[in-house]
PDB file of N, CA and C in Angstrom:
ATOM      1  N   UNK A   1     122.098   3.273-129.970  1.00  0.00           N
ATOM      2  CA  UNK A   1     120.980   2.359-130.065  1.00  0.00           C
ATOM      3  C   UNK A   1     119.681   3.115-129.798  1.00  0.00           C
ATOM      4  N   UNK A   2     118.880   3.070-130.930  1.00  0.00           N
ATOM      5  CA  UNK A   2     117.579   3.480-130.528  1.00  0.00           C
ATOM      6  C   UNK A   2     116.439   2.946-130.200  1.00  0.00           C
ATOM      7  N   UNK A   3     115.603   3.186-129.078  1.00  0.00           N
ATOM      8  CA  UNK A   3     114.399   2.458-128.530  1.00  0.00           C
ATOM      9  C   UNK A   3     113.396   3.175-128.734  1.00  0.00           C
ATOM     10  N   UNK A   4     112.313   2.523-128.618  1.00  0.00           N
ATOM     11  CA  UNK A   4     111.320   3.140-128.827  1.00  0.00           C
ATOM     12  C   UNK A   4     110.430   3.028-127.613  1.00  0.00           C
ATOM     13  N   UNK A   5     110.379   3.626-126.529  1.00  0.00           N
ATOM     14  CA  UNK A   5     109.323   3.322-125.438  1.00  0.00           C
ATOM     15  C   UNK A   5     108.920   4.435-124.815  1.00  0.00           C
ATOM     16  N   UNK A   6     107.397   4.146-124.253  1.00  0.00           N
ATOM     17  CA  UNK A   6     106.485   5.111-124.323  1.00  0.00           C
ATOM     18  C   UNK A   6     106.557   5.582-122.675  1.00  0.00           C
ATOM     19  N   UNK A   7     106.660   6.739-122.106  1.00  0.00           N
ATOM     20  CA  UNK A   7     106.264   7.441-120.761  1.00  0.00           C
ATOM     21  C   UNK A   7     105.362   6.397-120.171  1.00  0.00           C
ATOM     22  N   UNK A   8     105.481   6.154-118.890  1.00  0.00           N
ATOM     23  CA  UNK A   8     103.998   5.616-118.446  1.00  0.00           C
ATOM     24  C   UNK A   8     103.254   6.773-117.501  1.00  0.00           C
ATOM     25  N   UNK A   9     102.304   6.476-118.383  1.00  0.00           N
ATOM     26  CA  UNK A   9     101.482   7.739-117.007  1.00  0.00           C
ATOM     27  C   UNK A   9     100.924   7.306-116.020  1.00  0.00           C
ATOM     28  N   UNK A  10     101.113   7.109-114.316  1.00  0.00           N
ATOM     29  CA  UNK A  10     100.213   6.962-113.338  1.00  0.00           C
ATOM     30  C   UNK A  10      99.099   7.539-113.236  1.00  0.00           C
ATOM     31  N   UNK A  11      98.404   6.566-113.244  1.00  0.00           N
ATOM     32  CA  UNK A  11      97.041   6.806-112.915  1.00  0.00           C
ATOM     33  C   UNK A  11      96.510   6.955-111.341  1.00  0.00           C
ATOM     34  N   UNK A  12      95.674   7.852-111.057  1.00  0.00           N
ATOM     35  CA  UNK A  12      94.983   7.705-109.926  1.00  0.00           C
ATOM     36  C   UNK A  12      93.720   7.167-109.622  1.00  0.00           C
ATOM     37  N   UNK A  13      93.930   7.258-108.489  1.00  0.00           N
ATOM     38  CA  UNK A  13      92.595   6.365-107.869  1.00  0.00           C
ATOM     39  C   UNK A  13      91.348   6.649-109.041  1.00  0.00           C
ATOM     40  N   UNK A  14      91.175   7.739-108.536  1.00  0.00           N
ATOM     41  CA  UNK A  14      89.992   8.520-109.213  1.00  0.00           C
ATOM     42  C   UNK A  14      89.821   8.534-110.761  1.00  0.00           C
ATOM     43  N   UNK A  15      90.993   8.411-111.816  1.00  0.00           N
ATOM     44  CA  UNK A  15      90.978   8.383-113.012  1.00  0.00           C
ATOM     45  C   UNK A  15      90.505   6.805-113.160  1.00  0.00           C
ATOM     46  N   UNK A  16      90.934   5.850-112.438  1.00  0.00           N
ATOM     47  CA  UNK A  16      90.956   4.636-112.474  1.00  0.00           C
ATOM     48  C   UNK A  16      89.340   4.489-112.671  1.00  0.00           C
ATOM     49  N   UNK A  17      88.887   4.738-111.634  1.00  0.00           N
ATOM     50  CA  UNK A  17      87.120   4.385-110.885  1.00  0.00           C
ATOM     51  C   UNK A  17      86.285   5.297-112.064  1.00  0.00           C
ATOM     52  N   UNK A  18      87.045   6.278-112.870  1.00  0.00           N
ATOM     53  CA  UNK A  18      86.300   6.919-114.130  1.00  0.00           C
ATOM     54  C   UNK A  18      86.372   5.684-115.308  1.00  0.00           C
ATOM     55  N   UNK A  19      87.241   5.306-115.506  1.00  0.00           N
ATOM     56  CA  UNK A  19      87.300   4.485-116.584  1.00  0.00           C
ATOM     57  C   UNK A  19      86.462   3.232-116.515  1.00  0.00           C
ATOM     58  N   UNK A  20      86.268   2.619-115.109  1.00  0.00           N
ATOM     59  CA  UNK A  20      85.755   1.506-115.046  1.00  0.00           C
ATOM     60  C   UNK A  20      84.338   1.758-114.886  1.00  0.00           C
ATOM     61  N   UNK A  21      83.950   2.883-114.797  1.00  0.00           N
ATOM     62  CA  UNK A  21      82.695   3.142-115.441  1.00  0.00           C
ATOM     63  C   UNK A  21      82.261   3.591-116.530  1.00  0.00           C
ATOM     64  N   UNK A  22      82.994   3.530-117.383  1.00  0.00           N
ATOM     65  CA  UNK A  22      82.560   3.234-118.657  1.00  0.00           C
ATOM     66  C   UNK A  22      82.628   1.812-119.119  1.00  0.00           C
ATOM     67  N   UNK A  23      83.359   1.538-118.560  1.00  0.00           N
ATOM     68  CA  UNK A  23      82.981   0.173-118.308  1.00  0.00           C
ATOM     69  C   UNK A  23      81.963  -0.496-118.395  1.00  0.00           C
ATOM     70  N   UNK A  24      81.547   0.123-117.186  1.00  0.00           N
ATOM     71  CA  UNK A  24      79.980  -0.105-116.320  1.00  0.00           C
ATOM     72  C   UNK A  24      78.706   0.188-117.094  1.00  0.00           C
ATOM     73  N   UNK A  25      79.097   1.290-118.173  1.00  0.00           N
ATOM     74  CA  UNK A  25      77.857   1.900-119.020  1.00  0.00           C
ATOM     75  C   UNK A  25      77.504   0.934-119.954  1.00  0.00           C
ATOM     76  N   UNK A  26      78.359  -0.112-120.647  1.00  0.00           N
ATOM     77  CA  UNK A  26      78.850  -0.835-121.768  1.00  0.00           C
ATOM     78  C   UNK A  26      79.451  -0.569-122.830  1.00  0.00           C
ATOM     79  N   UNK A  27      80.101   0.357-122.733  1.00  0.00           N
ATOM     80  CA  UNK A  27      80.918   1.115-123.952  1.00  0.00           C
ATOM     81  C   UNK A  27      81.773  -0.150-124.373  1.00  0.00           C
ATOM     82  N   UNK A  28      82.299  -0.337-125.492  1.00  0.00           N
ATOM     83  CA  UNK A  28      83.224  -0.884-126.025  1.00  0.00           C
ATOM     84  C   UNK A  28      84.328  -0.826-125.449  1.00  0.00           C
ATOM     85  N   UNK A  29      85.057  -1.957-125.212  1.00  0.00           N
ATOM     86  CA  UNK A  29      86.365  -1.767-124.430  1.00  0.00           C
ATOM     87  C   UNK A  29      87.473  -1.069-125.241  1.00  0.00           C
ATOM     88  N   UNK A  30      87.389  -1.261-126.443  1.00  0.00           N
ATOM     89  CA  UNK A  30      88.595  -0.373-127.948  1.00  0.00           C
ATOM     90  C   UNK A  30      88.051   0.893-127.718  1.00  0.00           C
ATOM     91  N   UNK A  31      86.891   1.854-127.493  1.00  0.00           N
ATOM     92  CA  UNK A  31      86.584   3.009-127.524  1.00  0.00           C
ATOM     93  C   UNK A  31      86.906   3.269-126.428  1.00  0.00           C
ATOM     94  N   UNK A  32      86.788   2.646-125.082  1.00  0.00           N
ATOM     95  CA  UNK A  32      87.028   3.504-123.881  1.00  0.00           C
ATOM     96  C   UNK A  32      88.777   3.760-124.246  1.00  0.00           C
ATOM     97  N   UNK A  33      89.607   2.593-124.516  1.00  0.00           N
ATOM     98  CA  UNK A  33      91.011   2.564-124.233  1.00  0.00           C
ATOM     99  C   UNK A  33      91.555   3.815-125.300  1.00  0.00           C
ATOM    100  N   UNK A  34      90.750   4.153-126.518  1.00  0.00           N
ATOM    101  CA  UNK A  34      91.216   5.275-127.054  1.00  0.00           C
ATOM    102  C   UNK A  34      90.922   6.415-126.360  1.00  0.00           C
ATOM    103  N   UNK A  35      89.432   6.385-126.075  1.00  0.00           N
ATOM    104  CA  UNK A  35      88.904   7.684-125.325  1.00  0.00           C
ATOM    105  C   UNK A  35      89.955   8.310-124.240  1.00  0.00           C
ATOM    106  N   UNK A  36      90.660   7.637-123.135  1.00  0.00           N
ATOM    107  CA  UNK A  36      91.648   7.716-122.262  1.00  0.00           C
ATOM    108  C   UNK A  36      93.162   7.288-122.713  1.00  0.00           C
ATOM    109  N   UNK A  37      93.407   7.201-124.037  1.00  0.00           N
ATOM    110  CA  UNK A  37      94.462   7.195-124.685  1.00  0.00           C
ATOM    111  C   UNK A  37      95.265   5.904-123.385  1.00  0.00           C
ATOM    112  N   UNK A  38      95.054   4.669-123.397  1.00  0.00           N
ATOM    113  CA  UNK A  38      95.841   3.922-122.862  1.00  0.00           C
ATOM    114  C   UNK A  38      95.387   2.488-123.570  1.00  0.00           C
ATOM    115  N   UNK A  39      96.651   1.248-123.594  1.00  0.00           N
ATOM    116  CA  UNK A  39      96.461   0.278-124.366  1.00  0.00           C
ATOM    117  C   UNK A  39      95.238  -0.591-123.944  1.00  0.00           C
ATOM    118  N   UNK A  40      94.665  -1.805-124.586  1.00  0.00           N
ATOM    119  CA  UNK A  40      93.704  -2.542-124.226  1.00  0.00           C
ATOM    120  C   UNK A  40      94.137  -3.743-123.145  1.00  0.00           C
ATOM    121  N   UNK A  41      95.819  -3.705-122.941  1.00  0.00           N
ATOM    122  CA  UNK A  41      95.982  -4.900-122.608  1.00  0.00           C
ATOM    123  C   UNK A  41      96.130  -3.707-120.398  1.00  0.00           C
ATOM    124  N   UNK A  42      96.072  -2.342-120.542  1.00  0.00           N
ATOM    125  CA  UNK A  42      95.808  -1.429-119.127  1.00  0.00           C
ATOM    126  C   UNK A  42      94.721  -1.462-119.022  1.00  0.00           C
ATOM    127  N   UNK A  43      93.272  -1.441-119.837  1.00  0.00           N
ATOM    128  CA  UNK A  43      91.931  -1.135-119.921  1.00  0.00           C
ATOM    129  C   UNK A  43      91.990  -2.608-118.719  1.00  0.00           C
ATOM    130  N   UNK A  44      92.519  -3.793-119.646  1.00  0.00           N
ATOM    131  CA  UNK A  44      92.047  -4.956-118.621  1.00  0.00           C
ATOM    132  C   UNK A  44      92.673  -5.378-117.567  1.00  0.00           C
ATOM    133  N   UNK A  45      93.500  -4.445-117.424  1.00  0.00           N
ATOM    134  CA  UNK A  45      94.516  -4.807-115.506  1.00  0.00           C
ATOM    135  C   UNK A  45      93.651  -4.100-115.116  1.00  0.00           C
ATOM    136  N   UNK A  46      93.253  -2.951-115.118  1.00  0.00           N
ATOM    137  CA  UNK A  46      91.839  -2.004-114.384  1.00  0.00           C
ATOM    138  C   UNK A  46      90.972  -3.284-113.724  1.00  0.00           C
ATOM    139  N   UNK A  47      90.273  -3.348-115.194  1.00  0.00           N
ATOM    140  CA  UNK A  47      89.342  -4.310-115.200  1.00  0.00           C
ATOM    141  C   UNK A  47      89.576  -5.598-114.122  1.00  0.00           C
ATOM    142  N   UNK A  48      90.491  -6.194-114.572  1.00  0.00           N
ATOM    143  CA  UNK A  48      91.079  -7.001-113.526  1.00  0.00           C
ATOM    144  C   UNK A  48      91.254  -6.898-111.943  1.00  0.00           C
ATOM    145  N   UNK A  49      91.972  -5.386-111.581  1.00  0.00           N
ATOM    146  CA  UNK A  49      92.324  -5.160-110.128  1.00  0.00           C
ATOM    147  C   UNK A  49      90.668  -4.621-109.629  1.00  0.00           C
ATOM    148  N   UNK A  50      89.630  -5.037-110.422  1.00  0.00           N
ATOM    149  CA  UNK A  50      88.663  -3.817-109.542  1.00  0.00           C
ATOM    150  C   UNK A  50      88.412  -3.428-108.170  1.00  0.00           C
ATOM    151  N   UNK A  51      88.419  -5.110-107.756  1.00  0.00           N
ATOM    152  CA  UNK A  51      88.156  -4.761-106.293  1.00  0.00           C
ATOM    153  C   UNK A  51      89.457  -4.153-105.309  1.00  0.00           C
ATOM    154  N   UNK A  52      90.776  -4.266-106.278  1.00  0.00           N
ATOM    155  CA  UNK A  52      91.654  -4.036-104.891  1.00  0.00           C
ATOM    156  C   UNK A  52      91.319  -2.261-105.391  1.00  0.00           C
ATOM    157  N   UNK A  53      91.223  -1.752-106.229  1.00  0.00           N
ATOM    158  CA  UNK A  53      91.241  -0.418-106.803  1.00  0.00           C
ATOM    159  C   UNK A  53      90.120   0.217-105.749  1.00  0.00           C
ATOM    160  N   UNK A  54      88.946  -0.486-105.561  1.00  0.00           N
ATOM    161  CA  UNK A  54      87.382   0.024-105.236  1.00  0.00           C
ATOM    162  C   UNK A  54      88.089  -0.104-103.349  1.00  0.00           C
ATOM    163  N   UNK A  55      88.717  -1.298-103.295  1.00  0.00           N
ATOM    164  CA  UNK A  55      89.060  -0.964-101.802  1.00  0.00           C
ATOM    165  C   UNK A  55      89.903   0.005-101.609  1.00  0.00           C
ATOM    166  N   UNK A  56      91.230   0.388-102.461  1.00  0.00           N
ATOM    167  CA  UNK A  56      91.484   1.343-102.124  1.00  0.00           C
ATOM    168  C   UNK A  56      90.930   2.965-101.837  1.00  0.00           C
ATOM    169  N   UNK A  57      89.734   3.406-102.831  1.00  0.00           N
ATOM    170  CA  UNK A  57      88.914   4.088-102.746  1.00  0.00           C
ATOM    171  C   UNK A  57      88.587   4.253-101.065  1.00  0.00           C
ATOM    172  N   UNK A  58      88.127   3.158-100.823  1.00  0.00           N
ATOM    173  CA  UNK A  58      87.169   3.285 -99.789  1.00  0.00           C
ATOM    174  C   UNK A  58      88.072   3.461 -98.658  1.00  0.00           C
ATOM    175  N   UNK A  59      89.134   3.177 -98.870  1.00  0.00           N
ATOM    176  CA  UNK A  59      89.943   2.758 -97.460  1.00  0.00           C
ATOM    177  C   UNK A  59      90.858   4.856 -97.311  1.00  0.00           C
ATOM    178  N   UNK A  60      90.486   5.212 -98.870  1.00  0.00           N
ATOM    179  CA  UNK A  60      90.957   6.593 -98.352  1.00  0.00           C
ATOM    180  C   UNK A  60      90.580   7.400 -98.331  1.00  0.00           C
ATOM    181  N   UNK A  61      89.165   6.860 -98.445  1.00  0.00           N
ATOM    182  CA  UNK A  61      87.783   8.047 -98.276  1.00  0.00           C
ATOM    183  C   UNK A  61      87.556   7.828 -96.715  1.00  0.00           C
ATOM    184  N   UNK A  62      87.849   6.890 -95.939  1.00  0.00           N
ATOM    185  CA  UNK A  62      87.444   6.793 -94.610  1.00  0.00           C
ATOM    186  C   UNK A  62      88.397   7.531 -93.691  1.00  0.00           C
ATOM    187  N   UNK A  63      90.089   7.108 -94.359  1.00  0.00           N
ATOM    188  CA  UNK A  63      91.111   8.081 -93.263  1.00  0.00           C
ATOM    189  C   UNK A  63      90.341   8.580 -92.128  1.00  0.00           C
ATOM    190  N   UNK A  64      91.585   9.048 -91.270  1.00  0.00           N
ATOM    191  CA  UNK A  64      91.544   9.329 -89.777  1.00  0.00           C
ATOM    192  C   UNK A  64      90.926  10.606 -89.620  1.00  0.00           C
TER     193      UNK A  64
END
């Protein structure tokens, strides 16, 4: 039986907080999701999680 399914690549913090500023610039949401080669329906879970994403940022830029 053959499938067809794609690797997922984890993203990091930091790749994350890049994308959502392009976001931020107003780029087209179809150009950013090619630009970073990921689907439109990941562009908008980004989009979606921002704030838990932006807290995570912050919460591991502060560490002990």
């Amino acid at each position: 039986m053959l499938t067809n399914t794609k690797k997922l690549k984890p993203f990091s913090l930091t790749e994350k907080l890049t994308i959502l500023d392009e976001v931020d610039k107003g780029l087209k949401k179809s150009n950013i999701a090619k630009q970073f080669s990921i689907s439109a329906s990941t562009l908008s879970t980004f989009i979606k999680d921002r704030n838990k994403i932006e807290k995570s940022v912050e919460s591991d830029s502060i560490g002990p």
